[in-house]
PDB file of N, CA and C in Angstrom:
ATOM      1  N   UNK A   1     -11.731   1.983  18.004  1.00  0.00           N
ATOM      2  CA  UNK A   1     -12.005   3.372  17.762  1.00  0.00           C
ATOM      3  C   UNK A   1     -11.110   3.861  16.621  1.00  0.00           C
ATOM      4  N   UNK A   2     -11.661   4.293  15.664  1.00  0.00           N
ATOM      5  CA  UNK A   2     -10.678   4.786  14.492  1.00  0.00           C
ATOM      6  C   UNK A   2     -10.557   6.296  14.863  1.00  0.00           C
ATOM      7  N   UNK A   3      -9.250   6.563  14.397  1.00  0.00           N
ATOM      8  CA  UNK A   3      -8.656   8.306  14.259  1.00  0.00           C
ATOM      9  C   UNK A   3      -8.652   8.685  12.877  1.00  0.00           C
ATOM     10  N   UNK A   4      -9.205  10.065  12.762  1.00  0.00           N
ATOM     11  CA  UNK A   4      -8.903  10.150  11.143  1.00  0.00           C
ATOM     12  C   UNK A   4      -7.597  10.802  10.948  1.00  0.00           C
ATOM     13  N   UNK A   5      -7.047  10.513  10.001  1.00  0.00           N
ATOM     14  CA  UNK A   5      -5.955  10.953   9.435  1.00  0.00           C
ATOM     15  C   UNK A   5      -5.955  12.044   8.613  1.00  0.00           C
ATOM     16  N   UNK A   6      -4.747  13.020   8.792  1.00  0.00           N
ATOM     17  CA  UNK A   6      -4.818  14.302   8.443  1.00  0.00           C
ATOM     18  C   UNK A   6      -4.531  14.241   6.800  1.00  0.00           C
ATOM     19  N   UNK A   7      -5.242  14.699   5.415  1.00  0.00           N
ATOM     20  CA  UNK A   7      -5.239  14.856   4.165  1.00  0.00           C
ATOM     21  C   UNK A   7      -5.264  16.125   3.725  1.00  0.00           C
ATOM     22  N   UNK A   8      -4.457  16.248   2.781  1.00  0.00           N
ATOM     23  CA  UNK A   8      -4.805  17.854   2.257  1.00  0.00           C
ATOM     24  C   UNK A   8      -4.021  17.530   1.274  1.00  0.00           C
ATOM     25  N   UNK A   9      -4.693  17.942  -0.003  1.00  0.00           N
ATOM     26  CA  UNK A   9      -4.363  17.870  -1.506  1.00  0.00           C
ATOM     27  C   UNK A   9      -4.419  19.511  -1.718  1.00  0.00           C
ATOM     28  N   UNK A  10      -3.342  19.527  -2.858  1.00  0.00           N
ATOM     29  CA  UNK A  10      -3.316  20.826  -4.325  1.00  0.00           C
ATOM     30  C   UNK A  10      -3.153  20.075  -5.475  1.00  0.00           C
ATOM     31  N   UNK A  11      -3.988  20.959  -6.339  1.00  0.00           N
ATOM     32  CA  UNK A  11      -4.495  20.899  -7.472  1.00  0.00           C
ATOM     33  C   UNK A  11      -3.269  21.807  -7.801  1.00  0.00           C
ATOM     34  N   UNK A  12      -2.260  21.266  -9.182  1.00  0.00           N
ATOM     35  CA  UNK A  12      -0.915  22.095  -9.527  1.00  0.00           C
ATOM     36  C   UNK A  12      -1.564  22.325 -10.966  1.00  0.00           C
ATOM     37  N   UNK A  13      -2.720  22.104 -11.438  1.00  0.00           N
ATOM     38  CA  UNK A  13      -3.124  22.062 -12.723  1.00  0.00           C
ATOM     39  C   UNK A  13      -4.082  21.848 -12.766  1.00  0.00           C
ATOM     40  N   UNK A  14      -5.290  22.166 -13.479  1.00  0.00           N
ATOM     41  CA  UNK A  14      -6.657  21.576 -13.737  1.00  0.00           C
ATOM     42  C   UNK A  14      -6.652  19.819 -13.627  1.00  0.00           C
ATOM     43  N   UNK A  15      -5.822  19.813 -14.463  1.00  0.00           N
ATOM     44  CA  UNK A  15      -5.072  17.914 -14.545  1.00  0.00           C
ATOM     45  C   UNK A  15      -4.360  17.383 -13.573  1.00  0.00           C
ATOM     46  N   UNK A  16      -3.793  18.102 -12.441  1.00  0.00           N
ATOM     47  CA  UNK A  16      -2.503  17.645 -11.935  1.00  0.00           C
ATOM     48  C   UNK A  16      -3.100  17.776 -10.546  1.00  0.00           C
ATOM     49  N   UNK A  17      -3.062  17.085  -9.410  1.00  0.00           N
ATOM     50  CA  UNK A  17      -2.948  16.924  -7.890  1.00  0.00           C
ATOM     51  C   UNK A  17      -1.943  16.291  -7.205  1.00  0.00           C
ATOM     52  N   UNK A  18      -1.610  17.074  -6.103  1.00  0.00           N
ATOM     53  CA  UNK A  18      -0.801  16.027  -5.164  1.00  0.00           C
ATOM     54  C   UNK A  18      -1.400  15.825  -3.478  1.00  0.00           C
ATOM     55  N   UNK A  19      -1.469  14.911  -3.161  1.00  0.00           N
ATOM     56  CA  UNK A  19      -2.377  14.774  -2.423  1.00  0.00           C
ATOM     57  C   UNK A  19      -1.190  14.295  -0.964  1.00  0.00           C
ATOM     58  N   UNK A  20      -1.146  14.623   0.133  1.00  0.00           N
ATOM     59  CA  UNK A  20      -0.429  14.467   1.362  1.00  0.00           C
ATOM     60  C   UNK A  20      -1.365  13.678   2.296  1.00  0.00           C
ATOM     61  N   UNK A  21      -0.592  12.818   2.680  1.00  0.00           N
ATOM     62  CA  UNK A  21      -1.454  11.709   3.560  1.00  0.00           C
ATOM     63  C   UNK A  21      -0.901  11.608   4.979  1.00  0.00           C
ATOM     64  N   UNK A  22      -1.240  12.109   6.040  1.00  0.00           N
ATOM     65  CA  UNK A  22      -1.071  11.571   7.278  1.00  0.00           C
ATOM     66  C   UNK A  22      -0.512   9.953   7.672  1.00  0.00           C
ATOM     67  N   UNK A  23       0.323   9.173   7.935  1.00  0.00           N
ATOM     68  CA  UNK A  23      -0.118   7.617   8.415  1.00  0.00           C
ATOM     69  C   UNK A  23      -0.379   7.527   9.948  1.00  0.00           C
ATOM     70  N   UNK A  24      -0.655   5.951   9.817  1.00  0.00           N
ATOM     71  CA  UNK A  24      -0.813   6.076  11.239  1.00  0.00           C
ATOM     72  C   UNK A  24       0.130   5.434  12.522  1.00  0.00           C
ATOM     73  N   UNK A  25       1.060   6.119  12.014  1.00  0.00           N
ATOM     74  CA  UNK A  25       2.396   6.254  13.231  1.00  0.00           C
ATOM     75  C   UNK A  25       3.313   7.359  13.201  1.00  0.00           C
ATOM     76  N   UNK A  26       2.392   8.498  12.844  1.00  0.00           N
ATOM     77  CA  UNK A  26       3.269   9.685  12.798  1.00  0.00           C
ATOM     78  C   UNK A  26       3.757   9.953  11.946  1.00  0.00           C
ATOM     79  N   UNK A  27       3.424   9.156  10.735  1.00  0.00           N
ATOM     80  CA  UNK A  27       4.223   9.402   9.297  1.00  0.00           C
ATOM     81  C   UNK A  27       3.644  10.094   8.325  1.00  0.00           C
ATOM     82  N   UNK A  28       3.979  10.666   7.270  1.00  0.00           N
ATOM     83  CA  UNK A  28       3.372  10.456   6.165  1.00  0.00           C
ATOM     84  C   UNK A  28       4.174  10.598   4.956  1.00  0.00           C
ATOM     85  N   UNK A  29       3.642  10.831   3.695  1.00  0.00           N
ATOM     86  CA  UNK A  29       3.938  10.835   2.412  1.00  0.00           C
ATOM     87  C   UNK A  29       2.875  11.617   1.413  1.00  0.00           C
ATOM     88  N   UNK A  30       3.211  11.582   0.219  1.00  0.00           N
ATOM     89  CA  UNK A  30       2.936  12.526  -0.601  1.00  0.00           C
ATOM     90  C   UNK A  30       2.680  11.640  -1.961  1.00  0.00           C
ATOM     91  N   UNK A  31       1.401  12.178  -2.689  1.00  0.00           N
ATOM     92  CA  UNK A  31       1.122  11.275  -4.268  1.00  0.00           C
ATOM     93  C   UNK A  31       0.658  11.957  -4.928  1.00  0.00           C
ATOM     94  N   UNK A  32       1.125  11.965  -6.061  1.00  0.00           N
ATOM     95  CA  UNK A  32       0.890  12.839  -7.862  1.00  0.00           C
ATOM     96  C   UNK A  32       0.166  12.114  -8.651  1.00  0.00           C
ATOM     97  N   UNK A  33      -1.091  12.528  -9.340  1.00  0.00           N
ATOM     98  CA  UNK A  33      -1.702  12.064 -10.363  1.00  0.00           C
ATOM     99  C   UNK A  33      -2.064  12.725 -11.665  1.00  0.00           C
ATOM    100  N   UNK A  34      -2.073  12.391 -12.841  1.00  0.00           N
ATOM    101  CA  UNK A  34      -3.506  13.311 -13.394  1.00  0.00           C
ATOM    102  C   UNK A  34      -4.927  12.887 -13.499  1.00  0.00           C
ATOM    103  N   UNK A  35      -5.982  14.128 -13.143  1.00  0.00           N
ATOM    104  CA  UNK A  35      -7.055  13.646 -13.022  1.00  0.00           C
ATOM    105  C   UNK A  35      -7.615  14.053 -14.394  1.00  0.00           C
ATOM    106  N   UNK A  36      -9.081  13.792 -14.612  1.00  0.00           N
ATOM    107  CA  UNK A  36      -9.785  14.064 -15.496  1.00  0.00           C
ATOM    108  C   UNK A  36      -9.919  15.718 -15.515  1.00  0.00           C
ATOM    109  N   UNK A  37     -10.060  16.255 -14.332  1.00  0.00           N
ATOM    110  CA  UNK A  37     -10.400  17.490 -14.100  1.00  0.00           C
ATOM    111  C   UNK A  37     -11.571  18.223 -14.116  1.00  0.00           C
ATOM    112  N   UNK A  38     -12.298  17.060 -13.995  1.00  0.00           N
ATOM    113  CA  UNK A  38     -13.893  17.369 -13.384  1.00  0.00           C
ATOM    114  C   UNK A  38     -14.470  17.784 -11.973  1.00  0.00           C
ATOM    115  N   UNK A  39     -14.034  17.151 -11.386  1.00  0.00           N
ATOM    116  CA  UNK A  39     -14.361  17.564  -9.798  1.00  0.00           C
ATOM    117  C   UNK A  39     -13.084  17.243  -8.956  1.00  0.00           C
ATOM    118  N   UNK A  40     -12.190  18.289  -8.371  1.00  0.00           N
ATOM    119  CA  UNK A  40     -11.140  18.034  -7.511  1.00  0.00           C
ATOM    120  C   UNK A  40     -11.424  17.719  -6.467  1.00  0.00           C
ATOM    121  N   UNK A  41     -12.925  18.022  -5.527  1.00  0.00           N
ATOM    122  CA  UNK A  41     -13.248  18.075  -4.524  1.00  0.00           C
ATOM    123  C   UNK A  41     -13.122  16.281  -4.250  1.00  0.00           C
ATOM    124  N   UNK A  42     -13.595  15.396  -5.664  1.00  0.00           N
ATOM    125  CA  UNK A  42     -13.465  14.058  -5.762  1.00  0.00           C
ATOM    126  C   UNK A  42     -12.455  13.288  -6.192  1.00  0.00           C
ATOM    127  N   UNK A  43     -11.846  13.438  -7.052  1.00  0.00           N
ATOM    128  CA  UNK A  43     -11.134  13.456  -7.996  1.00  0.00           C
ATOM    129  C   UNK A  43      -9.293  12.932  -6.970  1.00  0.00           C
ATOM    130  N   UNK A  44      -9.553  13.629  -5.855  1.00  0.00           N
ATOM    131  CA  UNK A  44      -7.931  13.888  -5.170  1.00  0.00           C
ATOM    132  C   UNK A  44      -7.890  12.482  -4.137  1.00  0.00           C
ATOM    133  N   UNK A  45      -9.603  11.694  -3.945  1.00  0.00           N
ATOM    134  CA  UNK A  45      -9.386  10.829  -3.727  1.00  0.00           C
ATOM    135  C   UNK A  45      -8.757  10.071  -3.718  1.00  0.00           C
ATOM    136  N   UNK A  46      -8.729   9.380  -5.677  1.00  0.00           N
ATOM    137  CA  UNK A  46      -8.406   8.484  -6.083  1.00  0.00           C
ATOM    138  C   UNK A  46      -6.549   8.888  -6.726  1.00  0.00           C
ATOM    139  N   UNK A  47      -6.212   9.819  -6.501  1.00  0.00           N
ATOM    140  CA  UNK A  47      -4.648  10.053  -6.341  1.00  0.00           C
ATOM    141  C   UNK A  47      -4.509   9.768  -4.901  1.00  0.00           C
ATOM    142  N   UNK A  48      -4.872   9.627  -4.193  1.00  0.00           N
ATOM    143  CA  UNK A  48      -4.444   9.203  -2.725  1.00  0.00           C
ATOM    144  C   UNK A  48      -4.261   7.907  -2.471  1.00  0.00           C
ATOM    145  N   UNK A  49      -5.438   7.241  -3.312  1.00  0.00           N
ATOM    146  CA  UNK A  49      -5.796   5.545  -3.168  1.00  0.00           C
ATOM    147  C   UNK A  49      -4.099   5.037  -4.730  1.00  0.00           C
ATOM    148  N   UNK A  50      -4.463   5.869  -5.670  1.00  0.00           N
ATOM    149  CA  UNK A  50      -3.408   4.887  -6.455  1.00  0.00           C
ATOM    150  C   UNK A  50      -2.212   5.881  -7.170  1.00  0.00           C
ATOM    151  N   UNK A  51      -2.275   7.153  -6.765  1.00  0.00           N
ATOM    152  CA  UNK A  51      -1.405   7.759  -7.179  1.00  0.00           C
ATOM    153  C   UNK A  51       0.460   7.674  -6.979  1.00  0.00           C
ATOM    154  N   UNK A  52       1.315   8.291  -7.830  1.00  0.00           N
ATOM    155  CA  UNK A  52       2.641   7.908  -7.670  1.00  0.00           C
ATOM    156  C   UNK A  52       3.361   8.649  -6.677  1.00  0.00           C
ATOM    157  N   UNK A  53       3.865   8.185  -5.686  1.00  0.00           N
ATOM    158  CA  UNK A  53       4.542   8.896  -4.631  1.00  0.00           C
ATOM    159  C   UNK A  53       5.751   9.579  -4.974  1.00  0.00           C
ATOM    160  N   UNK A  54       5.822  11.188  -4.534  1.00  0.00           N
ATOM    161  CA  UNK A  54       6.703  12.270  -4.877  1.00  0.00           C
ATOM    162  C   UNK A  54       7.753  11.708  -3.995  1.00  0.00           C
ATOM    163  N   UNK A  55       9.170  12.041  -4.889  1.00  0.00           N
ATOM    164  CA  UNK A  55       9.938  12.540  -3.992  1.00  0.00           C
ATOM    165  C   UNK A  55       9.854  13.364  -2.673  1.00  0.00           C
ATOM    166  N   UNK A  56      10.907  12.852  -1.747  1.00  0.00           N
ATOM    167  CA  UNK A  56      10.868  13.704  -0.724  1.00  0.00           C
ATOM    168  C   UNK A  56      11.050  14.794  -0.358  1.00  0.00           C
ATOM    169  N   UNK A  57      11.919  15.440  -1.159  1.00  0.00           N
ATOM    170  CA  UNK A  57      12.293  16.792  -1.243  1.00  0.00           C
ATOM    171  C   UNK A  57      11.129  17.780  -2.317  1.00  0.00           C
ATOM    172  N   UNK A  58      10.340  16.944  -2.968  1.00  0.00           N
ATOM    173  CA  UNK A  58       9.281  17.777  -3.643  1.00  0.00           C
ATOM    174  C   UNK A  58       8.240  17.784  -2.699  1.00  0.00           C
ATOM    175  N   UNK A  59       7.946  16.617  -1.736  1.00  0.00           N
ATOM    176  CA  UNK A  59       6.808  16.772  -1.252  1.00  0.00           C
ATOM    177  C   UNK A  59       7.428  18.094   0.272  1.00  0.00           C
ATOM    178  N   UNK A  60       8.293  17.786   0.402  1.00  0.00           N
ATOM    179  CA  UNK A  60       8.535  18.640   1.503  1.00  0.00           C
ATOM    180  C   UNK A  60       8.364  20.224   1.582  1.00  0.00           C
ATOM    181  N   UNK A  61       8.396  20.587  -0.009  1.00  0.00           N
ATOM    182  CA  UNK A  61       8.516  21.651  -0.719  1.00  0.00           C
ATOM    183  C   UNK A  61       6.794  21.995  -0.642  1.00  0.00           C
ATOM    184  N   UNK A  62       6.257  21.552  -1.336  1.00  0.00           N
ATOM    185  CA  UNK A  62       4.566  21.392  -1.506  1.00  0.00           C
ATOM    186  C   UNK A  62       3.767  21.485   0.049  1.00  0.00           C
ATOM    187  N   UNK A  63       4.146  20.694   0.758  1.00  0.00           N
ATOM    188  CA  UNK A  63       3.684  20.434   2.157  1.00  0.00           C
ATOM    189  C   UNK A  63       4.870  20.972   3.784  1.00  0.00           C
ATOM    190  N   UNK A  64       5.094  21.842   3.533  1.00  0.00           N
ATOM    191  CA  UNK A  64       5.797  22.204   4.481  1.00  0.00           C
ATOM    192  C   UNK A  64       5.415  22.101   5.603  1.00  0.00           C
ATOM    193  N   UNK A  65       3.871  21.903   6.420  1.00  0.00           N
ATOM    194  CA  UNK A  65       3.359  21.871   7.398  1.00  0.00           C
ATOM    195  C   UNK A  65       3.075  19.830   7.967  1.00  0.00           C
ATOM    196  N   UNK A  66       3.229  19.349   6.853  1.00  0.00           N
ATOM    197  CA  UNK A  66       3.216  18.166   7.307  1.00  0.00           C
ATOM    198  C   UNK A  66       5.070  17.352   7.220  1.00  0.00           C
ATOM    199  N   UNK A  67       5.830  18.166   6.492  1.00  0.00           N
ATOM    200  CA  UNK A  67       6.950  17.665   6.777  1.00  0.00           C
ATOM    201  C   UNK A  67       7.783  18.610   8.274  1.00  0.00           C
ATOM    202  N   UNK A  68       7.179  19.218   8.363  1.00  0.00           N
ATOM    203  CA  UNK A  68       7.568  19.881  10.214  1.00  0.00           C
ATOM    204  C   UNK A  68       7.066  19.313  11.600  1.00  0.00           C
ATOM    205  N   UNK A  69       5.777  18.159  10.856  1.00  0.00           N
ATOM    206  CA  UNK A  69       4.814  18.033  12.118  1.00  0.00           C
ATOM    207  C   UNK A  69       4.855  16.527  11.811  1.00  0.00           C
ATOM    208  N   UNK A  70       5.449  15.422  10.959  1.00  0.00           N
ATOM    209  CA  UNK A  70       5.493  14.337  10.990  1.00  0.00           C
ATOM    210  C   UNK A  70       6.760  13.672  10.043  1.00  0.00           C
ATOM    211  N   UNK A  71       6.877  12.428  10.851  1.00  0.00           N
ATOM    212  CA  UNK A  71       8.409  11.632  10.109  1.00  0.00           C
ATOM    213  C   UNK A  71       7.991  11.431   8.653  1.00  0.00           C
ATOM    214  N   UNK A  72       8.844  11.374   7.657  1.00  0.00           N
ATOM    215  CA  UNK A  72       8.622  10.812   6.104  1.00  0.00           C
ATOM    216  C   UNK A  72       8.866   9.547   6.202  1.00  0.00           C
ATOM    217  N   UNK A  73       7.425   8.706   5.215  1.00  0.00           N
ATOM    218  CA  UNK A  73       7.597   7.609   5.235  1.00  0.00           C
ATOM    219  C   UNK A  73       8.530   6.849   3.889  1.00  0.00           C
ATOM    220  N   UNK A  74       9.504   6.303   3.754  1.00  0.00           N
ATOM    221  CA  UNK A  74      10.286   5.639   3.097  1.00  0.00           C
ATOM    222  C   UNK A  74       9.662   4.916   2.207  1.00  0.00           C
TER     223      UNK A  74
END
């Protein structure tokens, strides 16, 4: 049985996303890309799949609701 995992991206720029990823042991982390800036709705995907992982103290900043409600992953 799969669980989905909790995602929620911002767009910091037409170009710019950071995308917050749930894992699956209570963890998560945080990834920065630039996109083309055609469709964010798509686009925040593929910063999730290969984007560069933020610092912790930026993502904590950005995502305050997932650094209160799950461990940071290292």
């Amino acid at each position: 049985m799969s669980q989905e995992r909790k995602v929620r991206w911002i767009a910091l720029h037409t170009r710019v996303i950071v995308v917050a990823v749930e894992g699956s042991i209570g963890d998560w982390t945080a990834y920065i890309a630039d996109v083309p800036g055609e469709s964010h709705d798509y686009e925040w995907q593929e910063v999730m799949r290969s984007g560069a992982k933020l610092p912790r103290e930026v993502a904590e900043a950005l995502f305050p609701d997932f650094a209160a409600k799950f461990i940071w992953r290292e």
